[in-house]
PDB file of N, CA and C in Angstrom:
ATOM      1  N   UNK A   1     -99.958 -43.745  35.949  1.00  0.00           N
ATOM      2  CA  UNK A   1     -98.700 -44.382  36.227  1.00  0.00           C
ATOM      3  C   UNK A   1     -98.394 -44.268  37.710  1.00  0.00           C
ATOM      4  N   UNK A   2     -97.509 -45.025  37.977  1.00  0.00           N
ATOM      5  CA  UNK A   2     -97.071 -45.342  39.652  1.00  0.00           C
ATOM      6  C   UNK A   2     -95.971 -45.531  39.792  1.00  0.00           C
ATOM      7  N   UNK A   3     -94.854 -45.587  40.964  1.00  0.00           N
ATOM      8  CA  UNK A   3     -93.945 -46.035  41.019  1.00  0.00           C
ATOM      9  C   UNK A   3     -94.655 -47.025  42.191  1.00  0.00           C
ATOM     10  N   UNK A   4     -93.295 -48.129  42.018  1.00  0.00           N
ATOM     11  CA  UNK A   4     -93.931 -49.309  42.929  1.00  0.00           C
ATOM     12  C   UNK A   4     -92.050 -49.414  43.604  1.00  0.00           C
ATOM     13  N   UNK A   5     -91.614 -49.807  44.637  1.00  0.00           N
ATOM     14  CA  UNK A   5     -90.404 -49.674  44.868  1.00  0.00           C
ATOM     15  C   UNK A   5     -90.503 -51.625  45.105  1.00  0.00           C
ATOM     16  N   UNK A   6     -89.243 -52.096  44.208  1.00  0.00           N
ATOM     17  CA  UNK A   6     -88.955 -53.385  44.257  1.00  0.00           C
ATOM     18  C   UNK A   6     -87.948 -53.973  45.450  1.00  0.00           C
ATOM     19  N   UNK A   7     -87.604 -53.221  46.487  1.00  0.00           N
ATOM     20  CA  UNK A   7     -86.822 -53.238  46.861  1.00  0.00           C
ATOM     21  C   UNK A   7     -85.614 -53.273  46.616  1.00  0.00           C
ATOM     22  N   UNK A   8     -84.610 -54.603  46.538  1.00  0.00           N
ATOM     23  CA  UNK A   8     -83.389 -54.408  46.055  1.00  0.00           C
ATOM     24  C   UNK A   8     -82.859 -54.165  44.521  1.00  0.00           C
ATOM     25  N   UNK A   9     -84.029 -54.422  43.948  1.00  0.00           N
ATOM     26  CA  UNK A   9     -84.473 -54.463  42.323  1.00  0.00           C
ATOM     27  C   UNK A   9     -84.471 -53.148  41.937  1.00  0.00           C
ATOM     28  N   UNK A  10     -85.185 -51.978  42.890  1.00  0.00           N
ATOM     29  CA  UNK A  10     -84.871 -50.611  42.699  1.00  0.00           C
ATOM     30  C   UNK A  10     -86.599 -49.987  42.825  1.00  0.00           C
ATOM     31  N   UNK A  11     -86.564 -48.995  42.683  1.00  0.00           N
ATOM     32  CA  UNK A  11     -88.032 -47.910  42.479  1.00  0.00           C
ATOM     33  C   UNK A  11     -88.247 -48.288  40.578  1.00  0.00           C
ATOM     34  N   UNK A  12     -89.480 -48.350  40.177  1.00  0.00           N
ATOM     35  CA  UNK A  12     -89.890 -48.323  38.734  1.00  0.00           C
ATOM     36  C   UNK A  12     -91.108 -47.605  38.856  1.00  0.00           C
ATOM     37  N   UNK A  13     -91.018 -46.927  37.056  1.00  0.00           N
ATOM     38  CA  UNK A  13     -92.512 -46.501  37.107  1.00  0.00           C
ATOM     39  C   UNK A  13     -93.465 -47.659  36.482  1.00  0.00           C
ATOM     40  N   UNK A  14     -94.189 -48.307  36.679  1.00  0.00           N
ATOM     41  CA  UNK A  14     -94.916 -49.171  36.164  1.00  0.00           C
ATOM     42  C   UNK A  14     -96.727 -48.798  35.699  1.00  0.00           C
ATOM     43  N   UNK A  15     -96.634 -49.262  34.566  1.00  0.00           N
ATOM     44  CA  UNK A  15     -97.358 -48.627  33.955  1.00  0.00           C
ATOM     45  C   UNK A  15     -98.895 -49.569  33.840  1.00  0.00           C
ATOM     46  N   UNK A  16     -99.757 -48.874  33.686  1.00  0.00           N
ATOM     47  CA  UNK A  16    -101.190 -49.650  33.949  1.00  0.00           C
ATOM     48  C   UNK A  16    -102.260 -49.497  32.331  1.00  0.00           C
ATOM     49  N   UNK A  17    -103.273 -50.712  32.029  1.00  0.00           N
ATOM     50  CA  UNK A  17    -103.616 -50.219  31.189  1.00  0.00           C
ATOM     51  C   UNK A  17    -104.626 -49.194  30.926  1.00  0.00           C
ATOM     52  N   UNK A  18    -104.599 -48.840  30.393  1.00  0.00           N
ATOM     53  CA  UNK A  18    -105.115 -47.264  30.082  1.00  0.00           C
ATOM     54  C   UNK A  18    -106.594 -47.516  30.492  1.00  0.00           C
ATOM     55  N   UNK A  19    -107.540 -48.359  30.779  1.00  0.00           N
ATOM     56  CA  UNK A  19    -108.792 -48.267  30.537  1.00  0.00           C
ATOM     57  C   UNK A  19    -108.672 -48.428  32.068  1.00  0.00           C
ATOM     58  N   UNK A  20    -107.645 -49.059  33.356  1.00  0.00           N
ATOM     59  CA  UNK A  20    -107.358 -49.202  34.437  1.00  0.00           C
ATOM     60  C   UNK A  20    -107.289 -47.960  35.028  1.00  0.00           C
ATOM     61  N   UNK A  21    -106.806 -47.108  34.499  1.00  0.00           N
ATOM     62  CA  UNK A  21    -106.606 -45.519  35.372  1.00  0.00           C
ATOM     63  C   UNK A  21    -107.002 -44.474  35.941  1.00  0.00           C
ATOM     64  N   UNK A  22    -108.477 -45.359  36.144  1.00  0.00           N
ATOM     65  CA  UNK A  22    -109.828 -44.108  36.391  1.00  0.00           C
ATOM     66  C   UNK A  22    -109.749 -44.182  37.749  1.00  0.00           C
ATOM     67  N   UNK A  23    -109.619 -43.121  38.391  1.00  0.00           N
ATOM     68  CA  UNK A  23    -109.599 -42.651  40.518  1.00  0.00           C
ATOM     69  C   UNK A  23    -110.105 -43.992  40.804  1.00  0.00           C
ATOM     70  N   UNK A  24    -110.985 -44.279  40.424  1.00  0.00           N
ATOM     71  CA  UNK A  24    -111.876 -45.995  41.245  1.00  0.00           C
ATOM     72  C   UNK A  24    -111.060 -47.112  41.316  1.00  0.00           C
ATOM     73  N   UNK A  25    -110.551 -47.405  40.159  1.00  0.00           N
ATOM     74  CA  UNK A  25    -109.787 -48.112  39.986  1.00  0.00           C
ATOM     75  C   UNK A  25    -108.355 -48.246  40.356  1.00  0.00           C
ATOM     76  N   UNK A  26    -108.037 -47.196  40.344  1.00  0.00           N
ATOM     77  CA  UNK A  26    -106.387 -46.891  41.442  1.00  0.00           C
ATOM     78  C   UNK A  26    -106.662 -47.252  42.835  1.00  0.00           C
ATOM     79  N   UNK A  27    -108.068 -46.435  43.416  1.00  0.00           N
ATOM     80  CA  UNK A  27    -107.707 -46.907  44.577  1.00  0.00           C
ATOM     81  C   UNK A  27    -108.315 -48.449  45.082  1.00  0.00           C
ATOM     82  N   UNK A  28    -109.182 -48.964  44.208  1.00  0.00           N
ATOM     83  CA  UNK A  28    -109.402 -50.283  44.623  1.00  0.00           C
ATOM     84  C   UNK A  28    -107.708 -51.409  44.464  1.00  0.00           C
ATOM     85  N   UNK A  29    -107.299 -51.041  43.085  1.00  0.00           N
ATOM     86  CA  UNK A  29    -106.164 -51.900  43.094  1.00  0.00           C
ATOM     87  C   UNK A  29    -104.953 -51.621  44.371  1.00  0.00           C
ATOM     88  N   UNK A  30    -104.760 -49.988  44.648  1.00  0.00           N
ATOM     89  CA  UNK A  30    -104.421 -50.018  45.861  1.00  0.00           C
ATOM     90  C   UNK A  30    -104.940 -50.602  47.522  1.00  0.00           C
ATOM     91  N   UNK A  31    -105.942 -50.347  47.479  1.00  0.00           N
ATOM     92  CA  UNK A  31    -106.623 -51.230  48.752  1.00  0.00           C
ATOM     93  C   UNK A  31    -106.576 -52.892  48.482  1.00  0.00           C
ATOM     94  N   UNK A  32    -106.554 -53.124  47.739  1.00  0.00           N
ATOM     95  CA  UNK A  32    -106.527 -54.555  47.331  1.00  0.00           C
ATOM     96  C   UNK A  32    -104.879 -55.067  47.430  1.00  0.00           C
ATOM     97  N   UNK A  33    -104.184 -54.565  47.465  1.00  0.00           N
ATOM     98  CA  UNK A  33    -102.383 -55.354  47.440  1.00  0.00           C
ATOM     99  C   UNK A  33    -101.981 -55.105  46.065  1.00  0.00           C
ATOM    100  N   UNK A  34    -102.703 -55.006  45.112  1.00  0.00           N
ATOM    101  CA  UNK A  34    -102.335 -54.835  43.770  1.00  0.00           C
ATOM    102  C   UNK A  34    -101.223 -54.348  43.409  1.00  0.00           C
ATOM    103  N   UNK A  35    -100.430 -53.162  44.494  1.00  0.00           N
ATOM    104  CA  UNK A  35     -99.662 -52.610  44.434  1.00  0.00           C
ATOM    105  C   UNK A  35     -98.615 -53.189  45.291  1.00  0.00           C
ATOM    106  N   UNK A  36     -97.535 -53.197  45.502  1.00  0.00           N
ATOM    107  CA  UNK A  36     -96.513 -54.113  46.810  1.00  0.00           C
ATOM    108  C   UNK A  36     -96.221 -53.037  47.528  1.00  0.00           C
ATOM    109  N   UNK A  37     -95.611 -52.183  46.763  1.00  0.00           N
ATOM    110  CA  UNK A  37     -94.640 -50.765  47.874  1.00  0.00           C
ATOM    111  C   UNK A  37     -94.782 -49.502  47.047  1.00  0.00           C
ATOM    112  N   UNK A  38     -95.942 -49.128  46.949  1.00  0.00           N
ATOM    113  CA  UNK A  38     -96.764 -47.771  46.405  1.00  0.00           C
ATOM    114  C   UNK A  38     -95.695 -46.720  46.545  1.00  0.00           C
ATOM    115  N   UNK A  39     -94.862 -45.900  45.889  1.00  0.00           N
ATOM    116  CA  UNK A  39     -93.714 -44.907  46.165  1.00  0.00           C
ATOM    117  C   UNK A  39     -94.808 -43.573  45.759  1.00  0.00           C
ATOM    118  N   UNK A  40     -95.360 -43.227  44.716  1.00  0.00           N
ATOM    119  CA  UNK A  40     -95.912 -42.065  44.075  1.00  0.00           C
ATOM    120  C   UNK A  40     -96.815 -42.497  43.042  1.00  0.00           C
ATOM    121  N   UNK A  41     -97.942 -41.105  42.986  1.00  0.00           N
ATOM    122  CA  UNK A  41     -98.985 -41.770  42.089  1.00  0.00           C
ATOM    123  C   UNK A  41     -99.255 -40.199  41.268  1.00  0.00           C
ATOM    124  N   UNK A  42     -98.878 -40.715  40.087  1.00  0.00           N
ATOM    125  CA  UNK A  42     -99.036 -39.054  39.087  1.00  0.00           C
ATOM    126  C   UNK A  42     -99.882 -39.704  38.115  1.00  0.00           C
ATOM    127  N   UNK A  43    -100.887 -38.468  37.867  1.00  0.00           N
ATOM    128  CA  UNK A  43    -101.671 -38.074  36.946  1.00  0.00           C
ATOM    129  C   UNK A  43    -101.645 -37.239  36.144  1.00  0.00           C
ATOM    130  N   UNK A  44    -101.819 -37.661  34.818  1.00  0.00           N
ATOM    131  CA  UNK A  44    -101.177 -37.275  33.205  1.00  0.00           C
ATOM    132  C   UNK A  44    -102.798 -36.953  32.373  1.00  0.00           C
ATOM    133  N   UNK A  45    -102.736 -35.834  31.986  1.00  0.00           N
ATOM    134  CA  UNK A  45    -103.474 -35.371  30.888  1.00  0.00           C
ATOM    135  C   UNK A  45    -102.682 -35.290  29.690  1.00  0.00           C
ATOM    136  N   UNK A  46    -102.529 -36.064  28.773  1.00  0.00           N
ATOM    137  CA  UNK A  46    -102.152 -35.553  27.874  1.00  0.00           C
ATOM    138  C   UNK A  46    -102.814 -35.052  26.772  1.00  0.00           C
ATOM    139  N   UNK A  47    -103.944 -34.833  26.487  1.00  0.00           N
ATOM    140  CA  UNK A  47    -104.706 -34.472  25.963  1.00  0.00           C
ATOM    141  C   UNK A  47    -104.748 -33.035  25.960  1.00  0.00           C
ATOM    142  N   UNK A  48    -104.435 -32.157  27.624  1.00  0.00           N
ATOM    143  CA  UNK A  48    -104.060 -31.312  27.582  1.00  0.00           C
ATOM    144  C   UNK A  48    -102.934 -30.340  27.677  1.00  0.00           C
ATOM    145  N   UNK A  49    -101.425 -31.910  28.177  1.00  0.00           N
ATOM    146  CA  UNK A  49    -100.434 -31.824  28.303  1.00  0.00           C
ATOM    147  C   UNK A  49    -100.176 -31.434  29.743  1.00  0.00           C
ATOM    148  N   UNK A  50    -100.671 -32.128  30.662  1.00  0.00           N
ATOM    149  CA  UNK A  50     -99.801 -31.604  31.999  1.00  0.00           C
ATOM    150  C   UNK A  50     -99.808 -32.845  32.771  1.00  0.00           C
ATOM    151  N   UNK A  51     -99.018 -32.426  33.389  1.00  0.00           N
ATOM    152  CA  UNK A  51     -99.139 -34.011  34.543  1.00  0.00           C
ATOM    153  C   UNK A  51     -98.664 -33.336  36.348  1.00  0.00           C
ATOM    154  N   UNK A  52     -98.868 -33.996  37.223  1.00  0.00           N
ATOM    155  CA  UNK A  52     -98.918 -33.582  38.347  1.00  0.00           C
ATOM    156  C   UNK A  52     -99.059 -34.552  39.641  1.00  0.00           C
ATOM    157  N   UNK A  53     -97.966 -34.822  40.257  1.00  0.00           N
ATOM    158  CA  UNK A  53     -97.738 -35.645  41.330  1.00  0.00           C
ATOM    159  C   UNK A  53     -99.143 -35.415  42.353  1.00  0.00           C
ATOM    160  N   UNK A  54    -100.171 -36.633  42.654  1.00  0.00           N
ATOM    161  CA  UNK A  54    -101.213 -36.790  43.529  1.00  0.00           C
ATOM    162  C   UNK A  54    -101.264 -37.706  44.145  1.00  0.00           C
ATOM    163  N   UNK A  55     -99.989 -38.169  44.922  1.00  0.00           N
ATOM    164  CA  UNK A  55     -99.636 -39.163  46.106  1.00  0.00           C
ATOM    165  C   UNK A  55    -100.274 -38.410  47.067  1.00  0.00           C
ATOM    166  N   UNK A  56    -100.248 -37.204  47.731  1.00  0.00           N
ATOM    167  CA  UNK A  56    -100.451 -36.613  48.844  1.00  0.00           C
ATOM    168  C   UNK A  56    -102.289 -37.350  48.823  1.00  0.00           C
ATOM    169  N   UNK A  57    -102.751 -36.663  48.164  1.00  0.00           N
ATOM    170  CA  UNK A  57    -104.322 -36.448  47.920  1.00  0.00           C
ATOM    171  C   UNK A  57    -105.322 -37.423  47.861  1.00  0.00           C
ATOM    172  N   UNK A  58    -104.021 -38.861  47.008  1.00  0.00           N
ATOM    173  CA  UNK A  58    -104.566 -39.967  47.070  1.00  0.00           C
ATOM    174  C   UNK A  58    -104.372 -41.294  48.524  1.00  0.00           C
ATOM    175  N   UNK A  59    -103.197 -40.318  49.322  1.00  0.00           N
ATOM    176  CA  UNK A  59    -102.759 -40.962  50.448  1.00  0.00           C
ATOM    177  C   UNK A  59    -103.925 -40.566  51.695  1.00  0.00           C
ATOM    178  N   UNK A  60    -104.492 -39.123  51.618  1.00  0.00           N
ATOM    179  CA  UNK A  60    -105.601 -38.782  52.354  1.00  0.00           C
ATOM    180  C   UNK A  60    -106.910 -39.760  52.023  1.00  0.00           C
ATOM    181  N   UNK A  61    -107.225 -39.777  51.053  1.00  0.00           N
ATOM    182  CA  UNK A  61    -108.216 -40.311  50.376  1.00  0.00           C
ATOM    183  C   UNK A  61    -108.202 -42.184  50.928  1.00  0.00           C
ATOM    184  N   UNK A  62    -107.220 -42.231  50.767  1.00  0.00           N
ATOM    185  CA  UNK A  62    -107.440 -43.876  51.368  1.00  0.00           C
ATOM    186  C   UNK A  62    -107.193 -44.284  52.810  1.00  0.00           C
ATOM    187  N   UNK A  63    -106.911 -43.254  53.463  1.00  0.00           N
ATOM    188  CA  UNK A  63    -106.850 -43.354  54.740  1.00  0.00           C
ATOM    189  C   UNK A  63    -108.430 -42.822  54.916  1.00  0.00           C
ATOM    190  N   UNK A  64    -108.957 -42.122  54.643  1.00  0.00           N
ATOM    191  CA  UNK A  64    -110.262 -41.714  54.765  1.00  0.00           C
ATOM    192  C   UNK A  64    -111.156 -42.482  54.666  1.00  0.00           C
ATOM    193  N   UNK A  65    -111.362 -43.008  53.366  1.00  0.00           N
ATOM    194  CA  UNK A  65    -112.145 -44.217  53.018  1.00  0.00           C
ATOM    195  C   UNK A  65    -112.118 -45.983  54.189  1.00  0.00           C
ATOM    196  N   UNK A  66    -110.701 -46.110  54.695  1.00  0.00           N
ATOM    197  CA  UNK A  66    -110.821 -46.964  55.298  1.00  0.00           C
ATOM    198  C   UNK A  66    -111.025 -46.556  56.793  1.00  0.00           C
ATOM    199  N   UNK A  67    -110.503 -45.179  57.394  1.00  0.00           N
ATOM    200  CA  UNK A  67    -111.602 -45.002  58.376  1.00  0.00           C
ATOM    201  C   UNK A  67    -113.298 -44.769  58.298  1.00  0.00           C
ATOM    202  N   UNK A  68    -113.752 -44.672  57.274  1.00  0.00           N
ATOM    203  CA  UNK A  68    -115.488 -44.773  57.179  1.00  0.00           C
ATOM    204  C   UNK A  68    -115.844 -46.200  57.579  1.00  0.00           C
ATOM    205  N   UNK A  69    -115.207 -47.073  56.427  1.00  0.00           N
ATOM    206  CA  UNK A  69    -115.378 -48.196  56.585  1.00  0.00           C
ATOM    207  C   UNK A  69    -114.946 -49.298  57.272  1.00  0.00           C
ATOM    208  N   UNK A  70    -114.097 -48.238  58.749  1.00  0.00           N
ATOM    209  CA  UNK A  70    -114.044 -48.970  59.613  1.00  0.00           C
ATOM    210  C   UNK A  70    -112.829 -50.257  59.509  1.00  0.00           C
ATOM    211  N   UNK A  71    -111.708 -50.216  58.507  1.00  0.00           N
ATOM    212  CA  UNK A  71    -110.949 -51.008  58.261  1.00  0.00           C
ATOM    213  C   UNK A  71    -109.579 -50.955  58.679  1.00  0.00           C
ATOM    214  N   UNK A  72    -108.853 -51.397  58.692  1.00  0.00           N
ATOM    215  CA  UNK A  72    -107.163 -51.335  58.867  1.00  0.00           C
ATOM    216  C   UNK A  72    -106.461 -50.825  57.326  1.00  0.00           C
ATOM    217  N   UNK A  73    -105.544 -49.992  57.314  1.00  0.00           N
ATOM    218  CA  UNK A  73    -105.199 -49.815  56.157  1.00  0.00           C
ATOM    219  C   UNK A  73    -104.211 -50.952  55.965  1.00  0.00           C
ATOM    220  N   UNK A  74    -103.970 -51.236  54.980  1.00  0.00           N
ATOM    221  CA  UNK A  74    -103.666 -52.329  54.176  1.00  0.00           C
ATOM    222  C   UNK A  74    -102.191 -52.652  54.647  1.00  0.00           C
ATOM    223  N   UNK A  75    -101.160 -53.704  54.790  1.00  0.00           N
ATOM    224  CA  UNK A  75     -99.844 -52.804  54.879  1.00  0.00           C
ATOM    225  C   UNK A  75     -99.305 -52.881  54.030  1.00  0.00           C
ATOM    226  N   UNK A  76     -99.866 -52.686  52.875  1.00  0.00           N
ATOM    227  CA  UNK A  76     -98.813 -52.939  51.446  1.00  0.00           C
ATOM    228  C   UNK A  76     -98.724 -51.416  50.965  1.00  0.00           C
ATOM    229  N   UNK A  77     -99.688 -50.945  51.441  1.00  0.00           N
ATOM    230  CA  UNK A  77     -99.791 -49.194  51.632  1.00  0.00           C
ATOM    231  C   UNK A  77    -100.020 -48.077  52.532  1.00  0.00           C
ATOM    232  N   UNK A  78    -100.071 -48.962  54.184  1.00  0.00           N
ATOM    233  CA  UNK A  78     -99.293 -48.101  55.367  1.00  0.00           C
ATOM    234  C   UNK A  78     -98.029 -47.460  54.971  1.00  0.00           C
ATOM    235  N   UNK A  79     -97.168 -47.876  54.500  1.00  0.00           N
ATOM    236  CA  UNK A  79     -95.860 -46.874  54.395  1.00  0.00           C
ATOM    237  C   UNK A  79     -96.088 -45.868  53.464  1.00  0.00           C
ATOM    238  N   UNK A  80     -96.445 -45.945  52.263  1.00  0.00           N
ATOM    239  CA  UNK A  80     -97.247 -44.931  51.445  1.00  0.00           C
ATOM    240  C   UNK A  80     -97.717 -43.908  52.202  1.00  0.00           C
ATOM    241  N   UNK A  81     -98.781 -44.129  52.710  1.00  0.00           N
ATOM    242  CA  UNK A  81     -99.503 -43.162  53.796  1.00  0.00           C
ATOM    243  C   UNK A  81     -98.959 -42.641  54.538  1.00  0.00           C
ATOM    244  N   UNK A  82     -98.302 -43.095  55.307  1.00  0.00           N
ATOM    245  CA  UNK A  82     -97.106 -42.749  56.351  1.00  0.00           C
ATOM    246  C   UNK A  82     -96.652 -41.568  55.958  1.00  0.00           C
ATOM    247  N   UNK A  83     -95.839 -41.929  54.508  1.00  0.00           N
ATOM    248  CA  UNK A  83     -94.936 -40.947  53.573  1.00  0.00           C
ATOM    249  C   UNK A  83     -95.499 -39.662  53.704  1.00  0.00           C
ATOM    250  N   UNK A  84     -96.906 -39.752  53.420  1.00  0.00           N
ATOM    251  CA  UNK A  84     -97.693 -37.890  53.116  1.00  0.00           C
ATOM    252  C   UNK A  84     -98.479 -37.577  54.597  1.00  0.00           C
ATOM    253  N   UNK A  85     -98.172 -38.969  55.793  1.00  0.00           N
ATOM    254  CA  UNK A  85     -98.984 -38.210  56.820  1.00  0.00           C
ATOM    255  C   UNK A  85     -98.653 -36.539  57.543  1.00  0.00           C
ATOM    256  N   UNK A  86     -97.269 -36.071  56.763  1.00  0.00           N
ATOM    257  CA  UNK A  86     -96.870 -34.541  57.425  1.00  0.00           C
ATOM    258  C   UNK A  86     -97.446 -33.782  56.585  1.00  0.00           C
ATOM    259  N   UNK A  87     -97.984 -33.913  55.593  1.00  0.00           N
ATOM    260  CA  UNK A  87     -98.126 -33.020  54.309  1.00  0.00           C
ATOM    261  C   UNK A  87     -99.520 -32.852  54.473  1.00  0.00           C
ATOM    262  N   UNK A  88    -100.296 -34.144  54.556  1.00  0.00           N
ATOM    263  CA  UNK A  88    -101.964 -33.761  54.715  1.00  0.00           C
ATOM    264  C   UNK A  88    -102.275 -33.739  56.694  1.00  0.00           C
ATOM    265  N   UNK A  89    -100.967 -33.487  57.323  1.00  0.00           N
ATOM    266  CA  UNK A  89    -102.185 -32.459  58.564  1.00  0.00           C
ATOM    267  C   UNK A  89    -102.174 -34.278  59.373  1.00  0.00           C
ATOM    268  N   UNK A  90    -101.723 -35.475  59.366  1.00  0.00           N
ATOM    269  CA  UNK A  90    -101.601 -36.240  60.387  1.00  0.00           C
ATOM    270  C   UNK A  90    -100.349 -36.689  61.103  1.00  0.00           C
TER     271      UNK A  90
END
Protein backbone atom coordinates (compact mmCIF):
# COMPACT_ATOMS: atom_id res chain seq x y z
CA UNK A 1 0.00 0.00 0.00
CA UNK A 2 0.94 3.75 -0.62
CA UNK A 3 -0.27 6.95 0.04
CA UNK A 4 -0.45 9.06 -3.10
CA UNK A 5 -1.35 12.86 -2.06
CA UNK A 6 -4.27 14.22 -4.49
CA UNK A 7 -3.69 17.46 -3.78
CA UNK A 8 -6.76 19.41 -3.03
CA UNK A 9 -8.68 16.03 -2.98
CA UNK A 10 -6.47 15.17 0.10
CA UNK A 11 -3.56 12.32 0.98
CA UNK A 12 -5.20 8.50 0.36
CA UNK A 13 -3.96 5.19 0.96
CA UNK A 14 -4.40 3.53 -2.34
CA UNK A 15 -4.23 0.22 -2.66
CA UNK A 16 -2.46 -2.09 -5.36
CA UNK A 17 -3.17 -5.54 -6.55
CA UNK A 18 -1.72 -7.99 -4.52
CA UNK A 19 0.28 -9.86 -7.21
CA UNK A 20 1.67 -5.91 -7.98
CA UNK A 21 3.52 -5.57 -4.59
CA UNK A 22 6.72 -7.29 -5.07
CA UNK A 23 10.04 -4.51 -4.38
CA UNK A 24 10.36 -4.74 -8.47
CA UNK A 25 7.34 -3.78 -9.10
CA UNK A 26 6.89 -0.77 -6.67
CA UNK A 27 9.77 0.61 -7.83
CA UNK A 28 9.28 0.29 -11.56
CA UNK A 29 5.63 1.69 -11.17
CA UNK A 30 7.34 4.40 -9.17
CA UNK A 31 10.04 5.29 -11.74
CA UNK A 32 7.53 5.09 -14.34
CA UNK A 33 4.83 8.08 -13.08
CA UNK A 34 2.54 5.36 -12.01
CA UNK A 35 2.43 7.10 -8.92
CA UNK A 36 1.53 11.22 -9.12
CA UNK A 37 2.67 12.47 -5.51
CA UNK A 38 4.25 9.34 -3.69
CA UNK A 39 3.59 10.53 0.28
CA UNK A 40 4.73 6.94 2.03
CA UNK A 41 5.31 3.42 1.16
CA UNK A 42 4.52 0.63 3.98
CA UNK A 43 5.05 -2.87 3.93
CA UNK A 44 2.58 -5.40 5.47
CA UNK A 45 3.20 -9.01 6.41
CA UNK A 46 0.31 -10.25 7.37
CA UNK A 47 0.99 -13.55 7.41
CA UNK A 48 3.12 -12.68 10.19
CA UNK A 49 1.27 -9.65 11.34
CA UNK A 50 3.51 -6.64 11.23
CA UNK A 51 3.76 -3.83 9.04
CA UNK A 52 6.41 -1.06 8.89
CA UNK A 53 6.81 2.32 7.17
CA UNK A 54 9.82 1.86 4.17
CA UNK A 55 9.58 5.29 2.45
CA UNK A 56 13.05 6.13 3.81
CA UNK A 57 14.76 2.88 2.27
CA UNK A 58 12.75 2.90 -0.75
CA UNK A 59 13.54 6.74 -1.31
CA UNK A 60 17.46 5.74 -1.08
CA UNK A 61 16.96 2.94 -3.32
CA UNK A 62 15.58 4.97 -6.20
CA UNK A 63 17.76 7.66 -6.02
CA UNK A 64 20.50 5.05 -6.22
CA UNK A 65 19.29 3.12 -8.99
CA UNK A 66 18.83 6.25 -11.12
CA UNK A 67 22.25 7.50 -10.30
CA UNK A 68 23.81 4.03 -11.75
CA UNK A 69 21.81 4.44 -14.56
CA UNK A 70 22.73 7.67 -15.09
CA UNK A 71 19.10 9.20 -15.16
CA UNK A 72 17.16 12.21 -13.75
CA UNK A 73 14.86 11.22 -11.06
CA UNK A 74 11.50 11.38 -12.18
CA UNK A 75 9.53 14.51 -10.90
CA UNK A 76 6.54 12.76 -9.96
CA UNK A 77 8.92 11.41 -7.21
CA UNK A 78 11.65 14.16 -6.65
CA UNK A 79 9.54 15.46 -3.80
CA UNK A 80 9.22 11.99 -2.29
CA UNK A 81 12.92 11.79 -2.22
CA UNK A 82 13.44 15.11 -1.14
CA UNK A 83 11.10 14.14 1.90
CA UNK A 84 13.77 11.31 3.31
CA UNK A 85 16.89 13.18 1.82
CA UNK A 86 17.71 14.18 5.89
CA UNK A 87 17.01 10.78 7.12
CA UNK A 88 19.19 8.70 4.60
CA UNK A 89 22.52 11.02 4.99
CA UNK A 90 21.72 13.56 1.69
Amino acid sequence: MYIDDFGRLGAVWCETDAEATDYETVFRGLLSGQYKNPVRVVSFNTAEGWSRDVSAEIAEELRQRCEMERRELPACIRPFIERFDKAIGH
